[in-house]
C-alpha atoms as a PDB file:
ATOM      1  CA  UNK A   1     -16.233  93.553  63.935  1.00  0.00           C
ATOM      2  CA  UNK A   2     -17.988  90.151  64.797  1.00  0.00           C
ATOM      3  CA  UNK A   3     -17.007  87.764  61.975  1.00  0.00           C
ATOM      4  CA  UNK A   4     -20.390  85.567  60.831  1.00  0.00           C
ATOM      5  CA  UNK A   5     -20.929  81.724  62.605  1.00  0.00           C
ATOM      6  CA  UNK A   6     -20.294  79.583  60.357  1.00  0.00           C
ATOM      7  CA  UNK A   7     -22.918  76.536  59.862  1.00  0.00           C
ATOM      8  CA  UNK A   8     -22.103  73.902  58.019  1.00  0.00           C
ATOM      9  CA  UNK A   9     -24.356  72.704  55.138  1.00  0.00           C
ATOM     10  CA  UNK A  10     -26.815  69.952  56.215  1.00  0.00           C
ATOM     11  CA  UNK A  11     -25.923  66.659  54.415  1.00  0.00           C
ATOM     12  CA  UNK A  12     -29.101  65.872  52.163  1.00  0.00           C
ATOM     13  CA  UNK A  13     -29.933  63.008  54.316  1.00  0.00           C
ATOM     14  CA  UNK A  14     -29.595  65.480  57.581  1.00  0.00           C
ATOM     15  CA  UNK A  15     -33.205  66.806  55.686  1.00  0.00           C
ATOM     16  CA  UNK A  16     -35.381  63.365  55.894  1.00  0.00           C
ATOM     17  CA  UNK A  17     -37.883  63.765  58.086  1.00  0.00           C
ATOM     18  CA  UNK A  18     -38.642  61.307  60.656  1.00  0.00           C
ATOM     19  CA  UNK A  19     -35.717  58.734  60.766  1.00  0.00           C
ATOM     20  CA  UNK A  20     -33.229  57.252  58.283  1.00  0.00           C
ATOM     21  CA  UNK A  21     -33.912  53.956  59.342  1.00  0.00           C
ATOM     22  CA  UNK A  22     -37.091  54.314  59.004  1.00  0.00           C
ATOM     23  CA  UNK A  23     -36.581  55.748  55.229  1.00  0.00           C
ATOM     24  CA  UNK A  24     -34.215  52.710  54.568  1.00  0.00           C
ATOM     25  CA  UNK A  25     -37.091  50.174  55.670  1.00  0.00           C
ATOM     26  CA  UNK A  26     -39.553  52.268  53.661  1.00  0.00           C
ATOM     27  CA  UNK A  27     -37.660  52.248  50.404  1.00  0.00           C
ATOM     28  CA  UNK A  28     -37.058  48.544  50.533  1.00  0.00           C
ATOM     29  CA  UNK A  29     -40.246  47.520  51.547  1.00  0.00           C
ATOM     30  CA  UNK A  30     -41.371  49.601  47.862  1.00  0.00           C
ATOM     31  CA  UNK A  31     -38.983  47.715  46.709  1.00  0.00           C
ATOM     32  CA  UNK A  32     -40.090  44.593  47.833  1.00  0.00           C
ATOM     33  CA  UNK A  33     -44.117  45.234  46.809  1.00  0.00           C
ATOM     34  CA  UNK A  34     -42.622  47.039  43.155  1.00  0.00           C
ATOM     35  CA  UNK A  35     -40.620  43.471  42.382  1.00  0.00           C
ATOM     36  CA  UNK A  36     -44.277  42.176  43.557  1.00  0.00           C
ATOM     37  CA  UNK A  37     -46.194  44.208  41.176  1.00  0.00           C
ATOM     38  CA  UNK A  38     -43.543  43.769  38.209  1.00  0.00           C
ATOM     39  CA  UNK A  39     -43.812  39.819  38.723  1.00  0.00           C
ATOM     40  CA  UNK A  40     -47.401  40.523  38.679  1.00  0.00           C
ATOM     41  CA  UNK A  41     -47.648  42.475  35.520  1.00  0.00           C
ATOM     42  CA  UNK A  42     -45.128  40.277  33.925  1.00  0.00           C
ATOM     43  CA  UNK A  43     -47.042  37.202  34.293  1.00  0.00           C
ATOM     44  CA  UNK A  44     -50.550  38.741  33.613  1.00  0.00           C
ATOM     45  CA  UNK A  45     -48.577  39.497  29.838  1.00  0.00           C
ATOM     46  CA  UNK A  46     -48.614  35.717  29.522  1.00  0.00           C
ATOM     47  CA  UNK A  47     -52.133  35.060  29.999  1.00  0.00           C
ATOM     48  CA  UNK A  48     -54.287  38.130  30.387  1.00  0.00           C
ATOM     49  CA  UNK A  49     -57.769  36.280  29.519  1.00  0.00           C
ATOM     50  CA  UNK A  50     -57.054  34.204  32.427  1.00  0.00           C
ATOM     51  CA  UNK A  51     -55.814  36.873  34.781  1.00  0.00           C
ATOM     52  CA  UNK A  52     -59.046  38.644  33.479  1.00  0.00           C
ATOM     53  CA  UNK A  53     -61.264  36.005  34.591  1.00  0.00           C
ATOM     54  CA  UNK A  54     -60.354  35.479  38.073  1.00  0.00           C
ATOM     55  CA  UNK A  55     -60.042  39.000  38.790  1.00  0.00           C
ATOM     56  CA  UNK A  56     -63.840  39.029  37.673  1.00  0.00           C
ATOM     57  CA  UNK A  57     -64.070  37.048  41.205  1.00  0.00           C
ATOM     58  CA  UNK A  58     -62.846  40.055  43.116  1.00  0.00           C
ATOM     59  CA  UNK A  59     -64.821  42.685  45.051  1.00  0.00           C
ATOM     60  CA  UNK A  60     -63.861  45.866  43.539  1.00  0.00           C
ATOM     61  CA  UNK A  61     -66.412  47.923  45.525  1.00  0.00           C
ATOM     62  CA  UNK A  62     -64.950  46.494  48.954  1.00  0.00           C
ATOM     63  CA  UNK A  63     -61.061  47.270  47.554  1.00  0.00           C
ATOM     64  CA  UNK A  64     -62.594  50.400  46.613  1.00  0.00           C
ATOM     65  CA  UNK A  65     -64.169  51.386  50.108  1.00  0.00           C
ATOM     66  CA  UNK A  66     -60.930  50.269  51.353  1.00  0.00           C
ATOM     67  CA  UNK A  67     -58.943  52.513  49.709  1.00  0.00           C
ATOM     68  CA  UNK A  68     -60.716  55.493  50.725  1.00  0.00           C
ATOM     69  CA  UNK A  69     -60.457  53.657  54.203  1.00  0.00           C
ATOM     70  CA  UNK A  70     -57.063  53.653  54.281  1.00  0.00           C
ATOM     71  CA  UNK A  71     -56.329  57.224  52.544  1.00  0.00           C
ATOM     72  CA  UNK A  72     -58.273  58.957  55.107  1.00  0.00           C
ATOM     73  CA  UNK A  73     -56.468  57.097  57.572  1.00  0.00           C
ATOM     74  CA  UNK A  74     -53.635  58.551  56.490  1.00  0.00           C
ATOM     75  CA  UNK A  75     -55.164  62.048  57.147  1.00  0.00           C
ATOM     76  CA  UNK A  76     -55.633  61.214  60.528  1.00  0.00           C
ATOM     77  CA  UNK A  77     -51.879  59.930  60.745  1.00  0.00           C
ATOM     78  CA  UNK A  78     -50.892  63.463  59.276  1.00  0.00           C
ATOM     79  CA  UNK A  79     -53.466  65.114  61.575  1.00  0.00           C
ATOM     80  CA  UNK A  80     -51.470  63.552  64.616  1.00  0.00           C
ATOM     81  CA  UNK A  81     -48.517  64.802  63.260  1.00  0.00           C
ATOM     82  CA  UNK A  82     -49.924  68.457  63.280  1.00  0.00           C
ATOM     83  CA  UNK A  83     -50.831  67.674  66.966  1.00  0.00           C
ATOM     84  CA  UNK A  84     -47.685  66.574  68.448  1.00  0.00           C
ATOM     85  CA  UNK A  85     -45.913  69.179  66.750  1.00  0.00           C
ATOM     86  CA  UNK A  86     -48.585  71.615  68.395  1.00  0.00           C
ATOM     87  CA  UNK A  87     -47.388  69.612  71.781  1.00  0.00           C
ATOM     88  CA  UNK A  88     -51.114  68.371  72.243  1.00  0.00           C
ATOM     89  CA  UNK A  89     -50.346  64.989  73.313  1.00  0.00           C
ATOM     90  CA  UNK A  90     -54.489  64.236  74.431  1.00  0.00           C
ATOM     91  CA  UNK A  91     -55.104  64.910  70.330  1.00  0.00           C
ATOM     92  CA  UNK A  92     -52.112  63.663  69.107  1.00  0.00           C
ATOM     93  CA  UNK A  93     -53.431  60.115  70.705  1.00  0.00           C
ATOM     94  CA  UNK A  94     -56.906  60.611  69.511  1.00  0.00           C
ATOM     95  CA  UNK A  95     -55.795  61.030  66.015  1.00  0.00           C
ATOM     96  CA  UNK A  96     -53.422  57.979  66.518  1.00  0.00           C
ATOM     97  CA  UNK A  97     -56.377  55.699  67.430  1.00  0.00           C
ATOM     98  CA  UNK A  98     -58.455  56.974  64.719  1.00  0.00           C
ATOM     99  CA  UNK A  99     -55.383  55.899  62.403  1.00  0.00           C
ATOM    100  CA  UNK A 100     -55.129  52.758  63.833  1.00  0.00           C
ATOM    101  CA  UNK A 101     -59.343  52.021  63.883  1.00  0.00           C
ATOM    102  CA  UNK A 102     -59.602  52.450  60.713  1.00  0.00           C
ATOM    103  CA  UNK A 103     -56.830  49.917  60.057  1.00  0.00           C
ATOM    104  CA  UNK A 104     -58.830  47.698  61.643  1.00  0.00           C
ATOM    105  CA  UNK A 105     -61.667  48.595  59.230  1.00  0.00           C
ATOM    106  CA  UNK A 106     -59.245  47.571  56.604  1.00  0.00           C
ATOM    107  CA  UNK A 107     -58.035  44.605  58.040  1.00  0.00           C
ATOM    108  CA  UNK A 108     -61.646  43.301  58.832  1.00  0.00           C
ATOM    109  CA  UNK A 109     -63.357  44.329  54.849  1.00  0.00           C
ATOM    110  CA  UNK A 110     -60.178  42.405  53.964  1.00  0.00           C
ATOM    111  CA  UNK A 111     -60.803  39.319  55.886  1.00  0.00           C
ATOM    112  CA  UNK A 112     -64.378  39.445  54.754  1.00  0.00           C
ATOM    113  CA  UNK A 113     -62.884  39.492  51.110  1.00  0.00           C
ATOM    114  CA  UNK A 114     -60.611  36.051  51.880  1.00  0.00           C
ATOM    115  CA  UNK A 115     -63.379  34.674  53.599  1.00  0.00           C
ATOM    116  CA  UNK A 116     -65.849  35.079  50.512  1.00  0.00           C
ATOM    117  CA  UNK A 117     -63.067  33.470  48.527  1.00  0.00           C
ATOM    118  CA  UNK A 118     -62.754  30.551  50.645  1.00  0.00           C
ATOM    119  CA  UNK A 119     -66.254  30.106  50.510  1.00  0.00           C
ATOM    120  CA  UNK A 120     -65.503  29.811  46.543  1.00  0.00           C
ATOM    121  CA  UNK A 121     -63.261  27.390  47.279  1.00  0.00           C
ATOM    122  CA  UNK A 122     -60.421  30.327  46.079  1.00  0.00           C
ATOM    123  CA  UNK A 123     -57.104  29.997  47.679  1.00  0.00           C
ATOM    124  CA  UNK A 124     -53.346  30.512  47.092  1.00  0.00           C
ATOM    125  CA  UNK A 125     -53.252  27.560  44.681  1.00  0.00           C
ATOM    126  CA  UNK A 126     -56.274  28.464  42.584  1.00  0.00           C
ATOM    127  CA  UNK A 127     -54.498  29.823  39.603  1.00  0.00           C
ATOM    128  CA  UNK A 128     -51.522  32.291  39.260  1.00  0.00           C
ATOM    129  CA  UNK A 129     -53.451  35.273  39.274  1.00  0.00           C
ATOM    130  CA  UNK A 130     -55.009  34.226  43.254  1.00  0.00           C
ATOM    131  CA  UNK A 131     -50.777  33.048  44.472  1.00  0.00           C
ATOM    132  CA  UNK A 132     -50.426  36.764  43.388  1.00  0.00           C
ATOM    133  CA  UNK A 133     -53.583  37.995  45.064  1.00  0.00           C
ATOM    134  CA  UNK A 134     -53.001  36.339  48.262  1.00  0.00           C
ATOM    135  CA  UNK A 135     -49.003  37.166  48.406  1.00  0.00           C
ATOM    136  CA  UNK A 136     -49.191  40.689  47.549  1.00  0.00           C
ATOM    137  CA  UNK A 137     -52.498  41.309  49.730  1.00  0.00           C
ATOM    138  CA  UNK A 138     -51.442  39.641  52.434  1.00  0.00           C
ATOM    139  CA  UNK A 139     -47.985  40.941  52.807  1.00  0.00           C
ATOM    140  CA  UNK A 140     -49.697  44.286  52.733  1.00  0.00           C
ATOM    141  CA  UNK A 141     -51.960  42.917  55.160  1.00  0.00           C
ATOM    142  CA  UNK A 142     -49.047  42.228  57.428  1.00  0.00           C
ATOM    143  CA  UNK A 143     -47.989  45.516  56.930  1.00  0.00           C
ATOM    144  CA  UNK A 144     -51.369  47.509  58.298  1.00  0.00           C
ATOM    145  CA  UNK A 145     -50.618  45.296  60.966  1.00  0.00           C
ATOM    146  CA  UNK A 146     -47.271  46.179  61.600  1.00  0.00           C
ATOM    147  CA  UNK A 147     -48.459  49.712  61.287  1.00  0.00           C
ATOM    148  CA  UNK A 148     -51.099  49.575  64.151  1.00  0.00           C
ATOM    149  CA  UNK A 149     -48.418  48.808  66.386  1.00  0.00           C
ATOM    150  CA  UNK A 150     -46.347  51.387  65.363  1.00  0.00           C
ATOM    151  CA  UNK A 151     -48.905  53.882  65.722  1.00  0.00           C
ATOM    152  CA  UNK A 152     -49.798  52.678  68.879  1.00  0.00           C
ATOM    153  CA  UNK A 153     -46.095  52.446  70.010  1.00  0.00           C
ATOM    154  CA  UNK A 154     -45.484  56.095  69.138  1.00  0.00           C
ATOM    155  CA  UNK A 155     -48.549  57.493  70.687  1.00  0.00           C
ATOM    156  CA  UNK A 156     -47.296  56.467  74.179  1.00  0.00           C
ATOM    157  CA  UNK A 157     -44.819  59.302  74.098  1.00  0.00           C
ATOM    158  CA  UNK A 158     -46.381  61.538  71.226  1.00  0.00           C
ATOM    159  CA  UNK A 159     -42.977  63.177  70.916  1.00  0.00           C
ATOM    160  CA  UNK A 160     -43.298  64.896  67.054  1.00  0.00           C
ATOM    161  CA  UNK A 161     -39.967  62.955  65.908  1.00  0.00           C
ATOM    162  CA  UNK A 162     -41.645  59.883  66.262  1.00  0.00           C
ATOM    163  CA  UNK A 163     -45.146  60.237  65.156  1.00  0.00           C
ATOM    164  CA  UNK A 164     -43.340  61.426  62.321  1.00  0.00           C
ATOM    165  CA  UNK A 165     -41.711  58.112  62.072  1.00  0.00           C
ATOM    166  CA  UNK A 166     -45.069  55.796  62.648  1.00  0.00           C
ATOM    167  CA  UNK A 167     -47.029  58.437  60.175  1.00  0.00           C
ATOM    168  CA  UNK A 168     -44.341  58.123  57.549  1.00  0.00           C
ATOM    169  CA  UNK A 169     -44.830  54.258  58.234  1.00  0.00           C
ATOM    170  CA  UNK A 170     -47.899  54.548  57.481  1.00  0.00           C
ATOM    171  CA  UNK A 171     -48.155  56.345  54.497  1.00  0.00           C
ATOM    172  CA  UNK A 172     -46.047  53.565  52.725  1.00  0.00           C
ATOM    173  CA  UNK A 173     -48.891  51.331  53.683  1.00  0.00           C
ATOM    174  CA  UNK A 174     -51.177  53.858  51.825  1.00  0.00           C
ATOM    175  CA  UNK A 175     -49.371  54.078  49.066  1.00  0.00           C
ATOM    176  CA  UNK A 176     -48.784  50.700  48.988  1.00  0.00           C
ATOM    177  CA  UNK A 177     -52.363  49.979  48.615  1.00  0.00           C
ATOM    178  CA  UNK A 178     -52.858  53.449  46.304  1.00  0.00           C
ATOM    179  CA  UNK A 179     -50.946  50.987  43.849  1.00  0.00           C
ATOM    180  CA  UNK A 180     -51.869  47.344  44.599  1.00  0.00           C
ATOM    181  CA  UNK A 181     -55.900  48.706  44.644  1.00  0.00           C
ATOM    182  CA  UNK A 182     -55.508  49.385  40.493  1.00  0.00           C
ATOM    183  CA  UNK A 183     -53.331  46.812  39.201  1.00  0.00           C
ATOM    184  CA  UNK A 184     -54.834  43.994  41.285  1.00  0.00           C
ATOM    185  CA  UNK A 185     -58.902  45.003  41.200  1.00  0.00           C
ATOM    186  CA  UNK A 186     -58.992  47.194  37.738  1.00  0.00           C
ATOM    187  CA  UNK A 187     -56.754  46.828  35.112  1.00  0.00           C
ATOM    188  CA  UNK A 188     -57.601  44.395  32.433  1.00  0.00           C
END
């Protein structure tokens, strides 16, 4: 009589998909952007006729373009998931570059938005609600940055473990955004 293997149960963290480093940057950079948004929020409590008023300055239909922009970007992250996993390295790459392009879409409507505010004579030190603006759109700015390396890092060996890693990278930057987009461009 064979006696059953025994497996030992996989520790929660064992379950993560992609890397636990990568998970422990991820949670603190949502950490990092939620203090933002709370600070944010906060403040705008003290003087929302103000923080209405600048925001009126703001190109919602440009943060809106770029949020579908970035979303679908995402796709194509997830969609070169679904290819390495499938061990097709030539689509895996192609859906990596499409990822990253369209970062570069986002990147460029955004410097078109800090350009028209320059021209405005809108910066940093304009009012409360623009320090905000700028430091929480510009951090994320560095982080679609950051993210167009990674994907372009882990499309050199297309290895399913760590697209998984640059896609899950990524998808903080969408969601990121997914919650900046709202509080920043709509509520009033």
């Amino acid at each position: 009589m064979s006696t059953p293997e025994h497996h030992p149960e996989l520790h929660p963290l064992d379950q993560l998909p992609g890397d636990l480093m990568m998970w422990v940057l991820i949670v603190s950079e949502l950490l990092v952007f939620g203090a933002g948004l709370a600070a944010f929020l906060g403040v705008r409590i003290t003087d929302p006729a103000g923080f209405a008023a600048a925001q009126d300055h703001l190109h919602r239909t440009a943060a809106g373009i770029n949020t579908l922009v970035l979303v679908t970007s995402g796709f194509f992250a997830a969609r070169a998931l679904r290819a390495a996993e499938a061990a097709n390295p030539a689509r895996t790459r192609l859906w990596l570059a499409a990822a990253a392009l369209l970062g570069g879409v986002f990147l460029a409507i955004k410097g078109m938005e800090y350009a028209e505010k320059a021209r405005q004579g809108i910066g940093i030190e304009t009012d409360t609600f623009f320090t905000f603006y700028y430091l929480l759109t510009g951090f994320h700015a560095a982080h679609v940055v950051a993210g167009i390396v990674i994907l372009g890092l882990v499309g050199i060996r297309c290895a399913p473990r760590t697209v998984e890693v640059g896609a899950a990278f990524w998808h903080m930057v969408d969601l990121v955004w997914v919650l900046l987009f709202p509080v920043i461009y709509l509520l009033r």
